[in-house]
C-alpha atoms as a PDB file:
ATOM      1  CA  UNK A   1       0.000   0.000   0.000  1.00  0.00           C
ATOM      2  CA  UNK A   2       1.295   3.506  -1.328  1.00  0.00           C
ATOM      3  CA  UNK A   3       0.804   5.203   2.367  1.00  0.00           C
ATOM      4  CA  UNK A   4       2.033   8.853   0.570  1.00  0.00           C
ATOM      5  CA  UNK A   5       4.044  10.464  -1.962  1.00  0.00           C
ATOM      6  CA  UNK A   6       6.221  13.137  -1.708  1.00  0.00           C
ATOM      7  CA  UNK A   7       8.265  14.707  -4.416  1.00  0.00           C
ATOM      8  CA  UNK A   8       8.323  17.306  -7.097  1.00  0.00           C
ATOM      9  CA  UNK A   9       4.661  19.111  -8.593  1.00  0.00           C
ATOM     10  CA  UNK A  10       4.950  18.860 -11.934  1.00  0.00           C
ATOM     11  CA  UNK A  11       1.463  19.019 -12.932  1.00  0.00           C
ATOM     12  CA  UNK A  12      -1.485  20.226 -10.727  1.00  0.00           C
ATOM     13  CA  UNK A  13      -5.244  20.301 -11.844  1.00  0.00           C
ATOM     14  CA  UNK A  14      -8.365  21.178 -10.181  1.00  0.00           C
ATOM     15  CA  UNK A  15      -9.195  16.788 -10.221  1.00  0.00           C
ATOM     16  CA  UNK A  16      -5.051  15.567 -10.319  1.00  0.00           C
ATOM     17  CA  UNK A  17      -1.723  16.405 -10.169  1.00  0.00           C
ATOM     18  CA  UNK A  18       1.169  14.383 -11.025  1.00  0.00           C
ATOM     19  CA  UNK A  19       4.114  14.598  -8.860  1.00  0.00           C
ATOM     20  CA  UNK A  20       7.730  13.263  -9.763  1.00  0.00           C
ATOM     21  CA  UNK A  21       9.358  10.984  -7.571  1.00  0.00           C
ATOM     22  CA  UNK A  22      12.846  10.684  -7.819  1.00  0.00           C
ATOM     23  CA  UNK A  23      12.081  10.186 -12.174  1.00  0.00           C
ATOM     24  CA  UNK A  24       8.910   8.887 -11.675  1.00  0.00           C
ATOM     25  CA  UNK A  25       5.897  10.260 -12.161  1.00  0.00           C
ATOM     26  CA  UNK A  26       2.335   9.606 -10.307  1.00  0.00           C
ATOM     27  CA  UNK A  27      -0.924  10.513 -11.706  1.00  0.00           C
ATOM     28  CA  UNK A  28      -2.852  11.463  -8.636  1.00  0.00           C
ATOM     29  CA  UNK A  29      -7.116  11.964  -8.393  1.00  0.00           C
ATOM     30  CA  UNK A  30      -7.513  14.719  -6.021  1.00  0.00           C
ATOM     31  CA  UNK A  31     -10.645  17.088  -4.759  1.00  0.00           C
ATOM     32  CA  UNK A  32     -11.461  20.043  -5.330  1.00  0.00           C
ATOM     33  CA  UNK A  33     -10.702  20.562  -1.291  1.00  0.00           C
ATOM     34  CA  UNK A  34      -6.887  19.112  -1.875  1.00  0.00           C
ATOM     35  CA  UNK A  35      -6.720  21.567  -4.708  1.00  0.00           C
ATOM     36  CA  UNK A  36      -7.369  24.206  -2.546  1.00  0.00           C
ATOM     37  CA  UNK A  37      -5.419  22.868   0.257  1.00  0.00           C
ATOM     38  CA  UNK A  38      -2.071  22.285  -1.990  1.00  0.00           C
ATOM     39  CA  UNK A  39       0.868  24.557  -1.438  1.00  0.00           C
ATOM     40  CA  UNK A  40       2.708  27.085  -4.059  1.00  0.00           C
ATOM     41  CA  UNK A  41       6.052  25.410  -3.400  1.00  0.00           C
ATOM     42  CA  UNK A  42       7.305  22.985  -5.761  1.00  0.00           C
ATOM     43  CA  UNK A  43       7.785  20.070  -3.326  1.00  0.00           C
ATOM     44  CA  UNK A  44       4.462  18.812  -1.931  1.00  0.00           C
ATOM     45  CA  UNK A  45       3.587  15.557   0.022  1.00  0.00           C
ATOM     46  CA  UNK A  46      -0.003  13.731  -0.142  1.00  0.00           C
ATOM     47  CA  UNK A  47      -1.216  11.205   1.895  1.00  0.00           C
ATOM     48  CA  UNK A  48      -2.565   8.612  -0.528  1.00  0.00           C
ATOM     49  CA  UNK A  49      -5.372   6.045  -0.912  1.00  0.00           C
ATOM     50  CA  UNK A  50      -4.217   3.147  -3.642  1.00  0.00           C
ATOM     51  CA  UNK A  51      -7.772   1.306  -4.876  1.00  0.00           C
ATOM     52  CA  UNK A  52      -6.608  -1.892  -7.184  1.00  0.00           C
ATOM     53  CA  UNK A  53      -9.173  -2.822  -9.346  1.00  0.00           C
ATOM     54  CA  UNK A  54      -9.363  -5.546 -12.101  1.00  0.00           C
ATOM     55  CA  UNK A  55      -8.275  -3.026 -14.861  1.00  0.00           C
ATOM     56  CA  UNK A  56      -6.558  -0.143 -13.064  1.00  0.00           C
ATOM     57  CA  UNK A  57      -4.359   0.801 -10.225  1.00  0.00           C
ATOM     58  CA  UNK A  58      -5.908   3.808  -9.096  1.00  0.00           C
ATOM     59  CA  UNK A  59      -3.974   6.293  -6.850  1.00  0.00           C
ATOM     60  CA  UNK A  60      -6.260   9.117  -4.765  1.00  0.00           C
ATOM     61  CA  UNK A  61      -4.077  11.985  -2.841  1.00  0.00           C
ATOM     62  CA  UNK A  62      -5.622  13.976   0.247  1.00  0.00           C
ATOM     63  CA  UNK A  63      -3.103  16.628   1.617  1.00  0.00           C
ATOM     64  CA  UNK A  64      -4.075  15.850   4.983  1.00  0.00           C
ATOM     65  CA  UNK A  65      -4.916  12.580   6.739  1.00  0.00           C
ATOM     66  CA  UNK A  66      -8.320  13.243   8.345  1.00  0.00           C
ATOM     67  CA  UNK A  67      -9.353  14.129   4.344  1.00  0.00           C
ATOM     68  CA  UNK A  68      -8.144  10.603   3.639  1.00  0.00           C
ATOM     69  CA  UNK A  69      -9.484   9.265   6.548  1.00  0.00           C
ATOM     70  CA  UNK A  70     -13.268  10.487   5.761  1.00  0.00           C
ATOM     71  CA  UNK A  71     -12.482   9.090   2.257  1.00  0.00           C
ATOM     72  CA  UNK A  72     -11.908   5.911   3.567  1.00  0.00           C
ATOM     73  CA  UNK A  73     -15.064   6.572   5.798  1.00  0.00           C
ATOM     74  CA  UNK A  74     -17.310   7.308   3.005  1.00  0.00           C
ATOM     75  CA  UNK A  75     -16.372   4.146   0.071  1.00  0.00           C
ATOM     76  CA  UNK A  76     -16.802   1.509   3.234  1.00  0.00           C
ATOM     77  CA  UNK A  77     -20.520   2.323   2.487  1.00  0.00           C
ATOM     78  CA  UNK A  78     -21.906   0.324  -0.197  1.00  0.00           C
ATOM     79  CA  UNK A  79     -23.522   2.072  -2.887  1.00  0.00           C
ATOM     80  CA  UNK A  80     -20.459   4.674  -2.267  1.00  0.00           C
ATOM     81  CA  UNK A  81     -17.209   4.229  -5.214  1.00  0.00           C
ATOM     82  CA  UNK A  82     -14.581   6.310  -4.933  1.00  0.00           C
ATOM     83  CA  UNK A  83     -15.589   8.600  -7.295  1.00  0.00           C
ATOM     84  CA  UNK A  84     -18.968   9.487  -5.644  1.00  0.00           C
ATOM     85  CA  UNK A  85     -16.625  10.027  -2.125  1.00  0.00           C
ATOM     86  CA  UNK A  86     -13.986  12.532  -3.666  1.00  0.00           C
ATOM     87  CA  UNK A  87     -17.271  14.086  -5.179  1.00  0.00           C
ATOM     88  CA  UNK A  88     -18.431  14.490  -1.748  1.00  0.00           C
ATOM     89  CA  UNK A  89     -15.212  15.737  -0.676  1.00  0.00           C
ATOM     90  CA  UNK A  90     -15.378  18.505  -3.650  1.00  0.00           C
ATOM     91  CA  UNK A  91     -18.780  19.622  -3.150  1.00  0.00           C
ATOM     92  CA  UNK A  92     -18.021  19.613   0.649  1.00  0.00           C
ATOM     93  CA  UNK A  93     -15.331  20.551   3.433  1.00  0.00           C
ATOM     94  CA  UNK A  94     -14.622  17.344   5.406  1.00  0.00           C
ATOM     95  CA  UNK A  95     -15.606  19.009   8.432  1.00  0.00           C
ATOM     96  CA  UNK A  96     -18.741  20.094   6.734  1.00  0.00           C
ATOM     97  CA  UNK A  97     -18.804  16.409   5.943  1.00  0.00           C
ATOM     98  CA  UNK A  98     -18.311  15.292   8.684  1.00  0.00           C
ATOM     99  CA  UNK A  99     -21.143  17.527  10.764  1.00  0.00           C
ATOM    100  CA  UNK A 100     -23.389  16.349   8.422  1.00  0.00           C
ATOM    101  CA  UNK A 101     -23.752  12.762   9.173  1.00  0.00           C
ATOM    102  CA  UNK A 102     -22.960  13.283  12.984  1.00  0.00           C
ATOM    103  CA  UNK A 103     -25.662  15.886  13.189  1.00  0.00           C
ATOM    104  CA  UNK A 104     -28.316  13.102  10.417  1.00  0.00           C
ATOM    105  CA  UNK A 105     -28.212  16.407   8.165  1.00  0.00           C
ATOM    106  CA  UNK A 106     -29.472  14.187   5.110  1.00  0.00           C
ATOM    107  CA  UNK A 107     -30.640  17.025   3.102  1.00  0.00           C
ATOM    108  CA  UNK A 108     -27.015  18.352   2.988  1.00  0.00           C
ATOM    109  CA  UNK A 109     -25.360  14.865   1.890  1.00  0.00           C
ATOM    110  CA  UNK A 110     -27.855  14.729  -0.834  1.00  0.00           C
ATOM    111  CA  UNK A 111     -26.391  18.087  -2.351  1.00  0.00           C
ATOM    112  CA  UNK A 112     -23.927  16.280  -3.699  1.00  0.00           C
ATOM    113  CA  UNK A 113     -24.355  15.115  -7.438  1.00  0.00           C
ATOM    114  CA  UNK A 114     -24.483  11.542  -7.671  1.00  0.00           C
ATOM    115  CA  UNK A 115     -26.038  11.475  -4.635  1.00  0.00           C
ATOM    116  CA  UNK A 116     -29.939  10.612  -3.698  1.00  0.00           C
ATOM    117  CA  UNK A 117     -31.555  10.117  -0.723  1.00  0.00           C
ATOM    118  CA  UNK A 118     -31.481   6.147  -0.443  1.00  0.00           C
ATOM    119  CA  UNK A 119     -27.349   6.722  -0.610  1.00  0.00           C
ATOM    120  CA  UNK A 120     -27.504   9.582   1.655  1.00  0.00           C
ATOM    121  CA  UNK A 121     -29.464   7.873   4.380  1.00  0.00           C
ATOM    122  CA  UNK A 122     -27.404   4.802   4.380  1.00  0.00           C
ATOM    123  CA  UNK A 123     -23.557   7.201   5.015  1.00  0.00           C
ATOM    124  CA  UNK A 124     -25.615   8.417   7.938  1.00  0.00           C
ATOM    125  CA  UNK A 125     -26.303   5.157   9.391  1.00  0.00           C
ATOM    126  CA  UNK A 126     -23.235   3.546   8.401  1.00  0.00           C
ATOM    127  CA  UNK A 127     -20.833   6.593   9.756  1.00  0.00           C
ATOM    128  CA  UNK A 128     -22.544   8.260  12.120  1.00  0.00           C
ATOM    129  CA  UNK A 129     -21.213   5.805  15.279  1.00  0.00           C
ATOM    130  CA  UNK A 130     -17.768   5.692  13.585  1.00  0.00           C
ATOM    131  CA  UNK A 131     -17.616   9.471  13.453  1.00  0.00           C
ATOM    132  CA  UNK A 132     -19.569  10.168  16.527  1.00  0.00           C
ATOM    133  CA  UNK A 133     -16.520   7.638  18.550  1.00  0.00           C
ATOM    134  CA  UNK A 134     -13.511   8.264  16.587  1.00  0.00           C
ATOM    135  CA  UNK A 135     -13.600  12.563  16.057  1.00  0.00           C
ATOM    136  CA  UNK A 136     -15.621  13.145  19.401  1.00  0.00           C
ATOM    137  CA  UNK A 137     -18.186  14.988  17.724  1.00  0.00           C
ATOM    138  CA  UNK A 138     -21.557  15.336  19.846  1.00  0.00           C
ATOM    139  CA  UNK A 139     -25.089  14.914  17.863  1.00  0.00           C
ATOM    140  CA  UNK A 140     -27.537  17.367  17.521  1.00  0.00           C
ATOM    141  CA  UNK A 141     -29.427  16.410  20.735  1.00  0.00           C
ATOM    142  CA  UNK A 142     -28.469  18.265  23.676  1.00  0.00           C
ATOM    143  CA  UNK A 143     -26.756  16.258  26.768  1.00  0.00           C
ATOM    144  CA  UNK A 144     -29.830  15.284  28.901  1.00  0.00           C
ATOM    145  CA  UNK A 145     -32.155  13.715  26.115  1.00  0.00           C
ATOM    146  CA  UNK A 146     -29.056  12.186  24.652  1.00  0.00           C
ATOM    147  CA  UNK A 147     -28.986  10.027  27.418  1.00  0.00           C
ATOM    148  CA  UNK A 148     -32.780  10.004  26.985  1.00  0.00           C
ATOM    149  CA  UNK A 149     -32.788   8.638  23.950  1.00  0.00           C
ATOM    150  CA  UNK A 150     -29.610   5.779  24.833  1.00  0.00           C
ATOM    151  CA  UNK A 151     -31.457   4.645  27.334  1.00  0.00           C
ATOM    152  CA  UNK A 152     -34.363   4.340  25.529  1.00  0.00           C
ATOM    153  CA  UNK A 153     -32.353   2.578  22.116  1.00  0.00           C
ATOM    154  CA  UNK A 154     -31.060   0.198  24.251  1.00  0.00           C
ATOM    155  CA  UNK A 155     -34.331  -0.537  26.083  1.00  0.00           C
ATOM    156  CA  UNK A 156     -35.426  -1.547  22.016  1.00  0.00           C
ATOM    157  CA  UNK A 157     -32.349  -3.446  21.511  1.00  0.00           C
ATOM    158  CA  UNK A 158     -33.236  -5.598  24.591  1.00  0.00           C
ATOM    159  CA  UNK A 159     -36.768  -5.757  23.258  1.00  0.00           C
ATOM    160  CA  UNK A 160     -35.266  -7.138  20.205  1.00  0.00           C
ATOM    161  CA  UNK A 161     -35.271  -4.122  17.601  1.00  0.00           C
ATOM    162  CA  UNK A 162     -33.154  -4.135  14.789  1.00  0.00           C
ATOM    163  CA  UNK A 163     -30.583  -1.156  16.094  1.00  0.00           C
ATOM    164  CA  UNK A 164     -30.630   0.980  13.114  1.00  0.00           C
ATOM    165  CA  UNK A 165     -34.005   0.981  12.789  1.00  0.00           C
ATOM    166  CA  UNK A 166     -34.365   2.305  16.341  1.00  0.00           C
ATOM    167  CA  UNK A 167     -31.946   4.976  16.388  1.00  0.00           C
ATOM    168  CA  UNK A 168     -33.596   6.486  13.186  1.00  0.00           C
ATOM    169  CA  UNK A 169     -36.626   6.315  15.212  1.00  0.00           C
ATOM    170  CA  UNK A 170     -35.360   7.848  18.310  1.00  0.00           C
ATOM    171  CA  UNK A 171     -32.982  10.205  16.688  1.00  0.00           C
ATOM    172  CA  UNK A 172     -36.609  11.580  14.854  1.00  0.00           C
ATOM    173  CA  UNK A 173     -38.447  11.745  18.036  1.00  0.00           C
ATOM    174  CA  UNK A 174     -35.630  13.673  19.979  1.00  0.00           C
ATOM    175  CA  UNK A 175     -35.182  15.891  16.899  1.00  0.00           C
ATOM    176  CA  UNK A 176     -38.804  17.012  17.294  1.00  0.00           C
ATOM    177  CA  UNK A 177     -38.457  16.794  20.712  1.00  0.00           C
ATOM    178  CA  UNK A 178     -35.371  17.531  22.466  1.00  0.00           C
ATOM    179  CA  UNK A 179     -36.223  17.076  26.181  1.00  0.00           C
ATOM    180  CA  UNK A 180     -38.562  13.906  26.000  1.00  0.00           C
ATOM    181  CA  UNK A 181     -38.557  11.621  28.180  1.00  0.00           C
ATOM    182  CA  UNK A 182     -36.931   7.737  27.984  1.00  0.00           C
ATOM    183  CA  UNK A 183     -40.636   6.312  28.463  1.00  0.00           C
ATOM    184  CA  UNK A 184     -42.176   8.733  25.947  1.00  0.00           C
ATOM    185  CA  UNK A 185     -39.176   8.001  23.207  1.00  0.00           C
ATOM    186  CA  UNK A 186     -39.902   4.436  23.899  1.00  0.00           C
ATOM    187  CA  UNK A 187     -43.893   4.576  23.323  1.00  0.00           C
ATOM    188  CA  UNK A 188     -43.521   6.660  20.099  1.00  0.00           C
ATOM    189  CA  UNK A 189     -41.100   4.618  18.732  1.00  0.00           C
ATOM    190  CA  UNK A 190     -42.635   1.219  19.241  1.00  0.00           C
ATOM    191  CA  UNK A 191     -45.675   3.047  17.379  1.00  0.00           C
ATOM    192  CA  UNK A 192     -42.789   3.639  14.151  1.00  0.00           C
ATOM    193  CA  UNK A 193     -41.393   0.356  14.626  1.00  0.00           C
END
């Protein structure tokens, strides 16, 4: 695995660069965001994703980690290629990408050409735990009904509710309502269940 490359810029274009390495040259896809994000100098490192396919070694650069990281993130999800992720990551920021499925901002996701609302809905169910644990981002309910509504998800796992299913549910209740209850979450989703 080609972790990064670091070397001379001897092309740069708003979707790939090439970059010389001691002779050799590497055709890199970028986004829009690396574009922005690459320095004037002539020397430039990018951390790089390699994705081997049947008919193509395919080499995507992110000039930061977390970038690549998100990347990463976002093609684990099936229905998600890498072309629809650095998409994402050219339409949006990676914070911005990144606050949108932690906060189950679907409509935002969906901006993003290539992208409909089936897709969109499954990134935010897919990522939002990962991204919730691994950048310590909060959701969009406030501290008390957050523990409202984990209390109440994992009285529905116990019942034996499919997970996801429940935290859509309870994530739509607290939404509307931010300081119910865990035995009124529980009643209104068992009636969405």
């Amino acid at each position: 695995m080609i972790t990064h490359i670091q070397g001379r810029l001897v092309e740069k274009n708003p979707t790939d660069v090439v970059i010389d390495c001691n002779g050799v040259g590497y055709f890199i896809n970028i986004s829009l965001h690396t574009f922005s994000e690459l320095p004037q100098t002539e020397n430039v490192k990018l951390f790089t994703h390699l994705q081997v396919r049947e008919d193509a070694h395919i080499l995507y650069g992110f000039t930061g980690i977390a970038e690549r990281e998100i990347f990463r993130l976002l093609i684990s999800v099936s229905g998600v290629g890498a072309s629809t992720a650095r998409t994402m990551l050219s339409s949006l920021a990676p914070d911005q990408v990144l606050e949108a499925i932690a906060h189950n901002d679907i409509a935002t996701i969906q901006s993003v050409k290539g992208i409909g609302a089936k897709t969109a809905q499954r990134v935010v169910l897919d990522l939002k735990d990962k991204i919730l644990k691994v950048y310590g981002l909060s959701s969009n309910s406030g501290g008390s009904s957050n523990t409202n509504k984990n209390e109440a998800l994992s009285a529905l796992e116990t019942l034996g509710f499919n997970k996801k299913l429940a935290e859509k549910a309870c994530d739509k209740i607290v939404k509307e309502n931010p300081q119910a209850s865990v035995e009124s979450i529980i009643k209104q989703a068992l009636k969405n269940l």
